[in-house]
N, C-alpha and C. Protein backbone atom coordinates (compact mmCIF):
# COMPACT_ATOMS: atom_id res chain seq x y z
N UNK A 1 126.85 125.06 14.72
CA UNK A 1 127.72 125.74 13.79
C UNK A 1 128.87 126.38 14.58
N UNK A 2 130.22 126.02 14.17
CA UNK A 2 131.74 126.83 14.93
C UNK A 2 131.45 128.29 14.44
N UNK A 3 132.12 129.09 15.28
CA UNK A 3 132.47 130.43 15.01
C UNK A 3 133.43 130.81 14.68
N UNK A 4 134.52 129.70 14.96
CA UNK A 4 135.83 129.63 15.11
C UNK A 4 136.59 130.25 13.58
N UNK A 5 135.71 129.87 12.01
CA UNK A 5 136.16 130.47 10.89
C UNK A 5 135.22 131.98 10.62
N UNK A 6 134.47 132.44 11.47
CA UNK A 6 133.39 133.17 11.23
C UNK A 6 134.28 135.18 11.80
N UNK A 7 133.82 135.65 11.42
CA UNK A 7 134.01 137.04 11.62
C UNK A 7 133.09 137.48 12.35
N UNK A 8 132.72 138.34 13.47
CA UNK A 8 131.77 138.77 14.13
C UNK A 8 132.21 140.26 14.97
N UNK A 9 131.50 141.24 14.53
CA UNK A 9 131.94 142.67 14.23
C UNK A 9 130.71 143.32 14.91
N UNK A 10 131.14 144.20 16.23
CA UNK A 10 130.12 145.01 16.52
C UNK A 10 130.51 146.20 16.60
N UNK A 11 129.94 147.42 15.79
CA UNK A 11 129.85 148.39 15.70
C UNK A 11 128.99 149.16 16.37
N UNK A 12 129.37 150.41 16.48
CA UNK A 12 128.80 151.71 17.09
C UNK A 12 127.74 152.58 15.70
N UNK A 13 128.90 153.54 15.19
CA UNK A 13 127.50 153.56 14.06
C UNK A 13 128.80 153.01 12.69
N UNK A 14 130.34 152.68 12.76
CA UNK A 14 130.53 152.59 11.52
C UNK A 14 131.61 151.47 11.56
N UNK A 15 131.60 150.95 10.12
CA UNK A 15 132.32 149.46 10.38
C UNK A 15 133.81 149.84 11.10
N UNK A 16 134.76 150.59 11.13
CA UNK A 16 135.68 150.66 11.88
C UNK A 16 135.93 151.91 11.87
N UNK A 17 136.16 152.53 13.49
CA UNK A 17 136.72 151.37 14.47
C UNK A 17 135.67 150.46 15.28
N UNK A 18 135.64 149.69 15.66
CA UNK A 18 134.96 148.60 15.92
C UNK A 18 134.28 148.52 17.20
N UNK A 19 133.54 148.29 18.14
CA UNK A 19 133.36 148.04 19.22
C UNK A 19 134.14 147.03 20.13
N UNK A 20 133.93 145.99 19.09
CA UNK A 20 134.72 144.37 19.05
C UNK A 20 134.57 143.92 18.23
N UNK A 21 135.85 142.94 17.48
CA UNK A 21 135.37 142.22 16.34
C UNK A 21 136.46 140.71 17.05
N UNK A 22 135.95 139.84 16.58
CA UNK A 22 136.14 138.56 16.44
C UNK A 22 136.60 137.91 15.37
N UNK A 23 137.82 137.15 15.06
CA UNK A 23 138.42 137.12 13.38
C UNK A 23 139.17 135.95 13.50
N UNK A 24 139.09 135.15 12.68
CA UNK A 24 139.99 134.01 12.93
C UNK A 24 140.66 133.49 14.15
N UNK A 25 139.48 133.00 14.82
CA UNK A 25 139.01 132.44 16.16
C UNK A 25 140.13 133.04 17.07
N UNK A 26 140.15 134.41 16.80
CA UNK A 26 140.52 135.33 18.35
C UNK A 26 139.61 136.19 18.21
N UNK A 27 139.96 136.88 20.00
CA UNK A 27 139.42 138.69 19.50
C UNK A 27 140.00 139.29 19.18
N UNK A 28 139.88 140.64 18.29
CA UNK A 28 140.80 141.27 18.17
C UNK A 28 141.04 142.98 18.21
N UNK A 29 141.94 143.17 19.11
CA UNK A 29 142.28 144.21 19.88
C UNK A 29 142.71 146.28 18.97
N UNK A 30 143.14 145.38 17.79
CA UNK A 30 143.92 146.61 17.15
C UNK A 30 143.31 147.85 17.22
N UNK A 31 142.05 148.04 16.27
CA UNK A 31 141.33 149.04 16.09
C UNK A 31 140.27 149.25 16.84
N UNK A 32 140.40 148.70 18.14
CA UNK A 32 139.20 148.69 18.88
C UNK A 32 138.95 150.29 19.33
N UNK A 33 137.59 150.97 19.22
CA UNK A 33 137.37 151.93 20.00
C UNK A 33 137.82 152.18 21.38
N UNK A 34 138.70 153.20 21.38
CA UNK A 34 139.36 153.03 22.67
C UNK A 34 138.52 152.67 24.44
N UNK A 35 137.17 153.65 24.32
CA UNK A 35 136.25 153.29 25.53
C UNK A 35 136.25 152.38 25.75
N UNK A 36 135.58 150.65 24.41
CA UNK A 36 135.35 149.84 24.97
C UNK A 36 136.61 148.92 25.03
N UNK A 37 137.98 149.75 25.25
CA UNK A 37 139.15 148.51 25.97
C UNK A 37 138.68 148.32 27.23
N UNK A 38 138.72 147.28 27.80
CA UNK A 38 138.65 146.86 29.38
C UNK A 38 140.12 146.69 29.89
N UNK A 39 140.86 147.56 29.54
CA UNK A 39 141.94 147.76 31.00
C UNK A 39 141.78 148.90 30.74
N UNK A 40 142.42 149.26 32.49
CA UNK A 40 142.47 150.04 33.51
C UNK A 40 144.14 150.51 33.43
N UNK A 41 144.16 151.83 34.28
CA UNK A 41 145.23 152.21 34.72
C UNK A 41 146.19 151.25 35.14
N UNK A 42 147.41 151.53 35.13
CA UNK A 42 148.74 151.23 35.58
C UNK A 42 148.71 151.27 37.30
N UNK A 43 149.15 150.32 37.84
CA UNK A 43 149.17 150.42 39.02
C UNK A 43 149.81 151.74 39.74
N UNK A 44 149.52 152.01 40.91
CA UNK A 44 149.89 153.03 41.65
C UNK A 44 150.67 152.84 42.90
N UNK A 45 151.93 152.55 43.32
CA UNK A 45 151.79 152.14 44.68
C UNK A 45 152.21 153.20 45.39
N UNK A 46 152.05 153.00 46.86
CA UNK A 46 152.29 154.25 47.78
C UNK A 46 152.89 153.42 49.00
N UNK A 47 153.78 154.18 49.77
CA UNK A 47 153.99 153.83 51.40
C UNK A 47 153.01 154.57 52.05
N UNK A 48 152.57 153.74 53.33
CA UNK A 48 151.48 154.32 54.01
C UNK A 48 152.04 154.63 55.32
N UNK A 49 153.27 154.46 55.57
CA UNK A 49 153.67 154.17 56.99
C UNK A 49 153.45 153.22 57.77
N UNK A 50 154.00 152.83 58.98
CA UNK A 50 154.42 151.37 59.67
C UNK A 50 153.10 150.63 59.90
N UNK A 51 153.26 149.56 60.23
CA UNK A 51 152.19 148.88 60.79
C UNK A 51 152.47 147.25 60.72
N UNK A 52 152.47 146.82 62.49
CA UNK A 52 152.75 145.79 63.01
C UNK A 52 154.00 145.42 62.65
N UNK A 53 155.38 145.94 62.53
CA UNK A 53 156.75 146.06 62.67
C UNK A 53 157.16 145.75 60.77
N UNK A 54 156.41 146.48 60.32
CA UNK A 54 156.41 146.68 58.76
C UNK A 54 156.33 147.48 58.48
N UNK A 55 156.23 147.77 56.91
CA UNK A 55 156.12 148.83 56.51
C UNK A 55 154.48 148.93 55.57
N UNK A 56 153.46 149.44 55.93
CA UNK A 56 152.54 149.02 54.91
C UNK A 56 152.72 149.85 53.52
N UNK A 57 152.32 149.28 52.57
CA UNK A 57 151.95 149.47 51.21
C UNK A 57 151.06 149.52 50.32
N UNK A 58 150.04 150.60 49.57
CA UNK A 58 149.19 150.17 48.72
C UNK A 58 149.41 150.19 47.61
N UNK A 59 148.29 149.67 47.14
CA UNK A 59 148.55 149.60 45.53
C UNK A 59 146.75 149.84 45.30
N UNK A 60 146.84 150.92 43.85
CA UNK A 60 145.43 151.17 43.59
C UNK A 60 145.65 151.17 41.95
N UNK A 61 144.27 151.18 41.77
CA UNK A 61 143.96 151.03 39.69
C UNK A 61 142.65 151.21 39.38
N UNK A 62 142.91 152.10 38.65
CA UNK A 62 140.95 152.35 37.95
C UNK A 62 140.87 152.50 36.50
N UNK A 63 139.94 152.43 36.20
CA UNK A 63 139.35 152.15 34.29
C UNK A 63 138.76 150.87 34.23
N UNK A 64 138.88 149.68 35.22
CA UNK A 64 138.77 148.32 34.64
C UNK A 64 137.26 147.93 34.55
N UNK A 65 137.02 147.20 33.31
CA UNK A 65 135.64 146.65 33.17
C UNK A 65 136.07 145.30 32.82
N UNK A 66 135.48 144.30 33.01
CA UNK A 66 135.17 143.66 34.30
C UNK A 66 135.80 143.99 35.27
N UNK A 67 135.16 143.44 36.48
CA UNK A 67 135.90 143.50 37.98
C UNK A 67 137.16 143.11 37.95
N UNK A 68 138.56 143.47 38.31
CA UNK A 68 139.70 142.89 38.08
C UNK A 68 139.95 142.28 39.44
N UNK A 69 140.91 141.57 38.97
CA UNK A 69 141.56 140.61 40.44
C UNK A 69 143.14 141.58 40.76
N UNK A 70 142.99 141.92 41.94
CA UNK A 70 144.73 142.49 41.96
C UNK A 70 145.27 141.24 43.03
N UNK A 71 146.46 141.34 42.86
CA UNK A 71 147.25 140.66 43.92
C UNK A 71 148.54 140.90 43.97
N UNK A 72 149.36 141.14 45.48
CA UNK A 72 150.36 141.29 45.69
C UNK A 72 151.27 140.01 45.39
N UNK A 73 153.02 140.11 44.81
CA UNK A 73 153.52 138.84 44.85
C UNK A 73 154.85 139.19 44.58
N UNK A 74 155.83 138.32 45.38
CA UNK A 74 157.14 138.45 45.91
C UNK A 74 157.85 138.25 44.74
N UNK A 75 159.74 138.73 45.15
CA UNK A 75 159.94 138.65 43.92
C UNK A 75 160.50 137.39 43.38
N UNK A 76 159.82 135.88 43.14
CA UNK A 76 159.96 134.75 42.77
C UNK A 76 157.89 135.03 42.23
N UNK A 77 157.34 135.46 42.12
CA UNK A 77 156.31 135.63 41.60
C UNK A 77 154.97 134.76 42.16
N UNK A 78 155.34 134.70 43.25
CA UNK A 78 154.14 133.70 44.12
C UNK A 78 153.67 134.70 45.28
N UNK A 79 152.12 133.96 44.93
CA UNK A 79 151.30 135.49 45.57
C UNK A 79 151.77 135.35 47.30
N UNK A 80 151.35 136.98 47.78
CA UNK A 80 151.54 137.30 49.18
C UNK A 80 150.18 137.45 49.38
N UNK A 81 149.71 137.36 50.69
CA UNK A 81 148.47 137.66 51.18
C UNK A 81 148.24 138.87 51.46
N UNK A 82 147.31 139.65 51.05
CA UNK A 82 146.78 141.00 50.86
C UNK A 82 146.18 141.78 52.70
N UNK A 83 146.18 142.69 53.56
CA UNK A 83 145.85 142.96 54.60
C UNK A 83 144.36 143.45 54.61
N UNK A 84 144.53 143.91 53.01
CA UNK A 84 143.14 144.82 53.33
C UNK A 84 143.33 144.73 51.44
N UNK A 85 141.48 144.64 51.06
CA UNK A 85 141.40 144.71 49.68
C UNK A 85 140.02 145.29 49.01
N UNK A 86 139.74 146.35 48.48
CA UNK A 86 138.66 147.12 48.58
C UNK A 86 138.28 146.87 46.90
N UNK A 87 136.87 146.65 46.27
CA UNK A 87 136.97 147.06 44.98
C UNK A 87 135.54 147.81 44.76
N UNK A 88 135.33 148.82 44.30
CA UNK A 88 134.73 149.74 43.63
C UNK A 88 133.98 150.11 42.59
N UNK A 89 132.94 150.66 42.49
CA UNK A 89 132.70 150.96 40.96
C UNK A 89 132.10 152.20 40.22
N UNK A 90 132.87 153.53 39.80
CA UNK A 90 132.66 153.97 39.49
C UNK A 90 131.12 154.45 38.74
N UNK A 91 130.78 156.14 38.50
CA UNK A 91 129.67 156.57 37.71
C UNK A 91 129.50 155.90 36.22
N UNK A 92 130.77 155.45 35.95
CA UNK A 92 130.83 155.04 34.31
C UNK A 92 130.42 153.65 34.05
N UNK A 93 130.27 152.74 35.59
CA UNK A 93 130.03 151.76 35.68
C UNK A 93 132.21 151.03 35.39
N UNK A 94 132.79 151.55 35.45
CA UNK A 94 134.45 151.10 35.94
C UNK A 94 134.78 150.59 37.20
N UNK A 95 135.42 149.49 37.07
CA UNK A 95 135.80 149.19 38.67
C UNK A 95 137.48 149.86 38.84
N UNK A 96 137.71 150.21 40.78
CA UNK A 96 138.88 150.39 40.84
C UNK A 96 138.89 149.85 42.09
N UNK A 97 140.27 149.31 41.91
CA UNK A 97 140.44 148.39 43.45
C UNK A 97 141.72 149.21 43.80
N UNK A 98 141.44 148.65 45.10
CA UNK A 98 142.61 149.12 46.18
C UNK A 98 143.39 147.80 47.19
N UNK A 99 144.19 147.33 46.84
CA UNK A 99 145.06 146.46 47.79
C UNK A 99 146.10 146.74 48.61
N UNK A 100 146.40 146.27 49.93
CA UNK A 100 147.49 147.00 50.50
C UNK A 100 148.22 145.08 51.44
N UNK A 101 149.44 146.08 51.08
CA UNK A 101 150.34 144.61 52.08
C UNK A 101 151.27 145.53 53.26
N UNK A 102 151.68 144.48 54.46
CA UNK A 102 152.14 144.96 55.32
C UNK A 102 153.72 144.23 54.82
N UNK A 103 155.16 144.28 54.47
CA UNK A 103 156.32 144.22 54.22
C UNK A 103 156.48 144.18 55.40
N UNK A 104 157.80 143.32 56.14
CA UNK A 104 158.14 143.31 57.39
C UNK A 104 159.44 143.79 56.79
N UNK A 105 159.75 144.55 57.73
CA UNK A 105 161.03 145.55 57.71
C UNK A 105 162.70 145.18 57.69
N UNK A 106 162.81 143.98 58.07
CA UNK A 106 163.79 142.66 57.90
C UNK A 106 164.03 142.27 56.65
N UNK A 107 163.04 142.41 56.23
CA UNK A 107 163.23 141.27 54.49
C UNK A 107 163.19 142.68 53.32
N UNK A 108 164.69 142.15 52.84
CA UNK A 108 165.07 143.08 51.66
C UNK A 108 163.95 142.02 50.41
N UNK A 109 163.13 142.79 49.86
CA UNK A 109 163.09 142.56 48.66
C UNK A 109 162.00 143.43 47.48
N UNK A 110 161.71 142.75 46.20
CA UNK A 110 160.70 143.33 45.91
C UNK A 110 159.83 142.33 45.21
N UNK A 111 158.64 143.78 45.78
CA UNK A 111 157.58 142.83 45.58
C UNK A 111 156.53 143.42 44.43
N UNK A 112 155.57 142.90 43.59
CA UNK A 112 154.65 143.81 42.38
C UNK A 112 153.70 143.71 42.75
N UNK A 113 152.79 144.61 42.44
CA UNK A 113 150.66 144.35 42.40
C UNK A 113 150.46 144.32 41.08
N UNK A 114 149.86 143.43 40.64
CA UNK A 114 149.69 143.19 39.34
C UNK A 114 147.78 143.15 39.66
N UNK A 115 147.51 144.22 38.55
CA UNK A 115 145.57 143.93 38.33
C UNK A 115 145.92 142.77 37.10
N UNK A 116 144.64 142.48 37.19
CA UNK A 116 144.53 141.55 35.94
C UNK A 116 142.98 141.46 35.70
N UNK A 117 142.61 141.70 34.31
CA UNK A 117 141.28 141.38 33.86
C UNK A 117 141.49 139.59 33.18
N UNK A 118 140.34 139.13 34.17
CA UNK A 118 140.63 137.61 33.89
C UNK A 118 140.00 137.50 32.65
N UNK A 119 138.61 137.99 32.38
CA UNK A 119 137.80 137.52 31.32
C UNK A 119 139.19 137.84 29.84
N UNK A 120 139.94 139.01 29.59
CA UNK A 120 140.57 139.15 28.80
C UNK A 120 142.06 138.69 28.88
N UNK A 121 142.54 138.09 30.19
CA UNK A 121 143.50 137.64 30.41
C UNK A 121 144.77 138.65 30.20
N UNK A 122 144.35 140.13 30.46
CA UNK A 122 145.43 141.02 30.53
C UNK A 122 145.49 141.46 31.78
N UNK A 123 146.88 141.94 31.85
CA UNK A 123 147.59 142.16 32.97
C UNK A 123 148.43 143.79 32.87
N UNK A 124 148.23 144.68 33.80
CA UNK A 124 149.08 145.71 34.18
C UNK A 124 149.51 145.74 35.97
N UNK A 125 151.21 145.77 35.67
CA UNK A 125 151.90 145.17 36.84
C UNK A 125 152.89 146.19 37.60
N UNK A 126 153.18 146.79 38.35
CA UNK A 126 153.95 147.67 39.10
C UNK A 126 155.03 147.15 40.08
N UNK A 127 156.34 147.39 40.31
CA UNK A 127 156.98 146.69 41.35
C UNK A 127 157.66 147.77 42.44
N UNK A 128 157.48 147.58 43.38
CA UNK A 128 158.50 148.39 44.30
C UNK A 128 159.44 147.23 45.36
N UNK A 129 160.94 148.46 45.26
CA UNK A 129 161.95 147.81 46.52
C UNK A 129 161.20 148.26 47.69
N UNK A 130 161.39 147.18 48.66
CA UNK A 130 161.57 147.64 49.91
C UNK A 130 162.34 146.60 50.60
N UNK A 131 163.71 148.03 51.33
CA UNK A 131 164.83 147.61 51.83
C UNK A 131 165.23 148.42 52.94
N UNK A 132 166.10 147.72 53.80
CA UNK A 132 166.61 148.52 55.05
C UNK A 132 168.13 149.41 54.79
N UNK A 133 168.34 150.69 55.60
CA UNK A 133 169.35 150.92 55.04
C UNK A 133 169.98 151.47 56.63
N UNK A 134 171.40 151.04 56.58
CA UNK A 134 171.88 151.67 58.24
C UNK A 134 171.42 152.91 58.42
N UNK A 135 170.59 152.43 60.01
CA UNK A 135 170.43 154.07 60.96
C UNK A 135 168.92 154.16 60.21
N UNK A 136 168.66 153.43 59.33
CA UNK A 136 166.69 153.77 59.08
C UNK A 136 165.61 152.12 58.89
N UNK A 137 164.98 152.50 59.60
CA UNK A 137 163.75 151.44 59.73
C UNK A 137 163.52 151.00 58.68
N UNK A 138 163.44 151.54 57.34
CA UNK A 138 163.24 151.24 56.05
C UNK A 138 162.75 151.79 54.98
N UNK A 139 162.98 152.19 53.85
CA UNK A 139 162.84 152.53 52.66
C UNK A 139 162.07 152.34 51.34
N UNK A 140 161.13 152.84 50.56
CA UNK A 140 160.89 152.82 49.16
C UNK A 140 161.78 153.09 48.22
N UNK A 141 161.98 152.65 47.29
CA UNK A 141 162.19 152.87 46.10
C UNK A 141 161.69 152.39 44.53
């Protein structure tokens, strides 16, 4: 039997707001009880200071249920390789990851950390410049 025309509604104790409901073969997001959204915070990024003639950078995010994938990526949108990548899991049972990239101090550009919950296929994305400016090694913005 498809599910695909079927309605499928899980509640807490009352028909809405919903836990999750399922409706004309999507899920659907509107009235969902806010706890059980699975995204997480907005990315965070920080300068950490130099490292190996760069500038390092992190990026952190918490709230996410499932495990999220983060990844750094330039600004043509193709991933960079990560130096260091930590993920976590909170008392609430929440994951929060931590990714960091090293920017070489030469190359003007920018770059985003985007988390992403794969199972729901959402995404929260952050971008920072990093650029050189006369008389300084290099800059955030």
């Amino acid at each position: 039997m498809s599910v695909v025309s079927m309605e499928v509604r899980w509640v807490w104790s009352q028909f809405s707001p919903y836990v999750h409901l399922y409706h004309d073969g999507q899920d659907q997001y509107l009235q969902q009880l806010p706890e059980y959204q699975a995204m997480g915070s907005a990315p965070n990024i920080s300068a950490d200071g130099y490292q190996d003639g760069g500038i390092r950078v992190g990026c952190w995010s918490a709230g996410w249920y499932p495990e999220p994938k983060a990844q750094w990526r330039d600004h043509l949108g193709q991933p960079l390789p990560a130096t260091s990548e930590k993920i976590s899991r909170d008392a609430d049972g929440l994951f929060h990851t931590e990714i960091s990239i090293v920017i070489m101090e030469e190359s003007n550009r920018n770059v985003n950390c985007s988390v992403r919950n794969l199972l729901l296929n959402q995404e929260k994305t952050a971008t920072v410049n990093i650029s050189g400016k006369q008389g300084q090694k290099g800059y955030i913005s």
